[in-house]
Every structure is written in C-alpha cells, then in structure tokens.
C-alpha atoms as a PDB file:
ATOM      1  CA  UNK A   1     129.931 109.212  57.926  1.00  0.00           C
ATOM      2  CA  UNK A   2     131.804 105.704  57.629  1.00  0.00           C
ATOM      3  CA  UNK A   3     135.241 107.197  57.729  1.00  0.00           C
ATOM      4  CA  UNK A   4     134.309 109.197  61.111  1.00  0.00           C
ATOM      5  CA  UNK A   5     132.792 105.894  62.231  1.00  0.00           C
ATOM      6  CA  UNK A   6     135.583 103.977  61.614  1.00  0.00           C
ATOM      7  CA  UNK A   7     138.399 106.902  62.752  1.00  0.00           C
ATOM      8  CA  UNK A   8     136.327 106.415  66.104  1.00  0.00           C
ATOM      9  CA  UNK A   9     136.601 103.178  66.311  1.00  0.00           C
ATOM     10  CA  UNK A  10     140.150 102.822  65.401  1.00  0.00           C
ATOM     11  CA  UNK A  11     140.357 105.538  68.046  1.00  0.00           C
ATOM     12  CA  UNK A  12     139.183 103.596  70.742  1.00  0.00           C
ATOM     13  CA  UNK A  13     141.075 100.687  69.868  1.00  0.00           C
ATOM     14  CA  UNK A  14     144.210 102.542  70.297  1.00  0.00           C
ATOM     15  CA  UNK A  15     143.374 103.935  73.625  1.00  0.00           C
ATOM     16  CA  UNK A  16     142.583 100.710  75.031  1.00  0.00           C
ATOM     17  CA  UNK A  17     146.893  99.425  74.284  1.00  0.00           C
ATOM     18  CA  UNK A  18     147.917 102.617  76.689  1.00  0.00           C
ATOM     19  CA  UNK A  19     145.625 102.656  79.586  1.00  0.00           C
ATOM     20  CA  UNK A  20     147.357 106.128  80.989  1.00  0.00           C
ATOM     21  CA  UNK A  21     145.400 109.096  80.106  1.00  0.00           C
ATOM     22  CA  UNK A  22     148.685 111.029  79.109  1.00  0.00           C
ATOM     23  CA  UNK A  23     149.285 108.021  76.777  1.00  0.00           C
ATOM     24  CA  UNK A  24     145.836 108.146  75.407  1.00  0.00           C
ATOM     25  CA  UNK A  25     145.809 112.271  74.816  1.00  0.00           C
ATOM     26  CA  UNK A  26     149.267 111.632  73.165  1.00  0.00           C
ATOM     27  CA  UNK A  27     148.188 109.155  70.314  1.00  0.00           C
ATOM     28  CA  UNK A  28     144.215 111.279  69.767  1.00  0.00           C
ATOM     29  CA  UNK A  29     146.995 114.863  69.467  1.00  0.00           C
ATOM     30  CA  UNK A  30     149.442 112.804  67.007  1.00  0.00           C
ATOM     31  CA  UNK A  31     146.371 111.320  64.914  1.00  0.00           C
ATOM     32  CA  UNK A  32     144.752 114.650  64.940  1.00  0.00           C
ATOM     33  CA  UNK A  33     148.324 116.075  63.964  1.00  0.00           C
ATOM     34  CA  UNK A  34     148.530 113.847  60.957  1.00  0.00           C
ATOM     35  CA  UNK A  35     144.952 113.663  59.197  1.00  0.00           C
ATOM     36  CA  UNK A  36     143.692 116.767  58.362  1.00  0.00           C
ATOM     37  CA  UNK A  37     140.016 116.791  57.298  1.00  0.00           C
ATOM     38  CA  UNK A  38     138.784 118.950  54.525  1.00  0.00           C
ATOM     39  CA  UNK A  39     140.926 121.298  53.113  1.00  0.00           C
ATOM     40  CA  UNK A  40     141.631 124.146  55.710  1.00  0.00           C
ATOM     41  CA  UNK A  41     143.648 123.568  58.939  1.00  0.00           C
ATOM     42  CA  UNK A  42     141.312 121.763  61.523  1.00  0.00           C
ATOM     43  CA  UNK A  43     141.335 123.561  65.258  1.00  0.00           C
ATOM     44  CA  UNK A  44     142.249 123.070  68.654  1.00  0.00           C
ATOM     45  CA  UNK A  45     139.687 124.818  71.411  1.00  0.00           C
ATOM     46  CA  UNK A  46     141.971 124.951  74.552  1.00  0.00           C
ATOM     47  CA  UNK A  47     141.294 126.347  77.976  1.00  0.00           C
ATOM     48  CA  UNK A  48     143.857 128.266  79.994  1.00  0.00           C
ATOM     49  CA  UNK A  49     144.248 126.308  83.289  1.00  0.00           C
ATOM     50  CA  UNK A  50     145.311 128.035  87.033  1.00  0.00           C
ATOM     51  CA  UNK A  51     148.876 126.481  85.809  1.00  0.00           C
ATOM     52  CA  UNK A  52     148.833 128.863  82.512  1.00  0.00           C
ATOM     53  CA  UNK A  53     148.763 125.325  80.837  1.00  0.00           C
ATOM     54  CA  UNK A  54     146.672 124.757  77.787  1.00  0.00           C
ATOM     55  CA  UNK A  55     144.606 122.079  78.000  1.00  0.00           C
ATOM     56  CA  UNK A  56     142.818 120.967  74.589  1.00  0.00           C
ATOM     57  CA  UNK A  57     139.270 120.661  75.352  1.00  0.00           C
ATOM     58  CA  UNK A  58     137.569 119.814  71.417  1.00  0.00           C
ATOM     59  CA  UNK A  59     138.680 119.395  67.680  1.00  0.00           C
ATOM     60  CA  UNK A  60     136.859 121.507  65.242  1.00  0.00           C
ATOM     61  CA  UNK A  61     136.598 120.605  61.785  1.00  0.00           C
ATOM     62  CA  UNK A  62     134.497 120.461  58.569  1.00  0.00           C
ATOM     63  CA  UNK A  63     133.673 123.836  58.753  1.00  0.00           C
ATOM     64  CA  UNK A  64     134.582 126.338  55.884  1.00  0.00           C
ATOM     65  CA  UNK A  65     136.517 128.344  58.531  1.00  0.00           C
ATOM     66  CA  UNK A  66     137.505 126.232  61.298  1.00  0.00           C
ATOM     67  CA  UNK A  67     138.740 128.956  63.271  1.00  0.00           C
ATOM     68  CA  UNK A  68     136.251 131.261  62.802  1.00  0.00           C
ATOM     69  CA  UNK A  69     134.026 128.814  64.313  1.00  0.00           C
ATOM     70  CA  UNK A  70     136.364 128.200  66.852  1.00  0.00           C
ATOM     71  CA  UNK A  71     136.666 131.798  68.052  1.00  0.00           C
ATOM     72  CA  UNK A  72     132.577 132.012  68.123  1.00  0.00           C
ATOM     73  CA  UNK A  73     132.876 128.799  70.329  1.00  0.00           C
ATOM     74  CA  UNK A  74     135.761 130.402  72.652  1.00  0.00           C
ATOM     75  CA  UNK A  75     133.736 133.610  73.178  1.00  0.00           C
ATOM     76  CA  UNK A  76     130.959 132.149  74.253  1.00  0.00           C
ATOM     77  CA  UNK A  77     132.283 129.708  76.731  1.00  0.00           C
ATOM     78  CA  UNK A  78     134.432 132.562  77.993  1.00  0.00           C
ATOM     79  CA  UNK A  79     131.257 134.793  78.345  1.00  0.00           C
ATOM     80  CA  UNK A  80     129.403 131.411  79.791  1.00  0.00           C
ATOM     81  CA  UNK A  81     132.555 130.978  82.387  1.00  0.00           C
ATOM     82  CA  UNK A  82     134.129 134.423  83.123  1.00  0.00           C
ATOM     83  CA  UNK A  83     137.111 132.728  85.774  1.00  0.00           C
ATOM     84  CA  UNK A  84     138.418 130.472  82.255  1.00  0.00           C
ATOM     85  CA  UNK A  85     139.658 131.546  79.330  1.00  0.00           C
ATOM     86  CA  UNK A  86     139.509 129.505  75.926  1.00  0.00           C
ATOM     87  CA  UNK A  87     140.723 130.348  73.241  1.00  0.00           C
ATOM     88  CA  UNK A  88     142.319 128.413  69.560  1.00  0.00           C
ATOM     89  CA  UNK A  89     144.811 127.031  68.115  1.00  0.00           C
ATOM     90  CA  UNK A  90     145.749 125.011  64.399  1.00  0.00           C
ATOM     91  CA  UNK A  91     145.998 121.080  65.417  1.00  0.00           C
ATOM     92  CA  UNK A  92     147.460 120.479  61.764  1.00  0.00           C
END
C-alpha cells in the first residue's frame, strides 16, 4: 500500500513540471511502460474513438490475469455503451 501511495504521489509531482495534458499522459504511459507490477504483463483498457484512435482509459494490474480481467471489464462497458468500443492492450 506504501509503494502505490508513494508511485501516486511521485505521480502527481511529475505532472505538475508539464502542465499540457499530452505532456502529462506521456510521462503516466512511459512510467507505466517501465514498472511492471507483479509478475504478468499489466493492461491497458482503451476505447476506440470516432477518429479510430485509441485512447487509454485505465491500467489494470495485480490481478493473476490482467487481461482476463481486462476483457471482462471491456465487455461490459461495451454492453453498458453499445456506440464505443473498448477493448485491451499489454502497457509493459
């Protein structure tokens, strides 16, 4: 529980040197990129914007099977919202 504390806060303190939300998203996807928790891959829930861009919308980790999880989770927000589509991908 400490280390999540203190990844959040370290977190936060890095978003506030880059004020731009592209900046921001940039430094949370390179973090994410580099410190894998547990020992499976952790996972990126994404939603398909009107673009066909994917926008990452949650990290999942500390599950057994982190995509697993993540395909329960994409189901049911794509049965919840039928005009998006989410779906997963490995962050690391």
């Amino acid at each position: 529980m400490r280390m999540i504390f203190s990844v959040v806060c370290l977190l936060l303190l890095a978003a506030c040197n880059d004020s731009s939300l592209q900046g921001q998203q940039a430094k949370w996807e390179k973090f994410v990129q580099a410190n894998r928790y547990g020992t499976s891959a952790d996972i990126w829930l994404v939603k398909h914007n009107a673009f066909g861009d994917l926008e990452r919308v949650s990290v999942i980790f500390g599950f057994l099977d982190d995509y697993k999880f993540c395909d329960e989770v994409a189901a049911m927000y794509t049965q919840r919202y039928p005009a998006d589509r989410y779906s997963c991908i490995i962050a690391n």
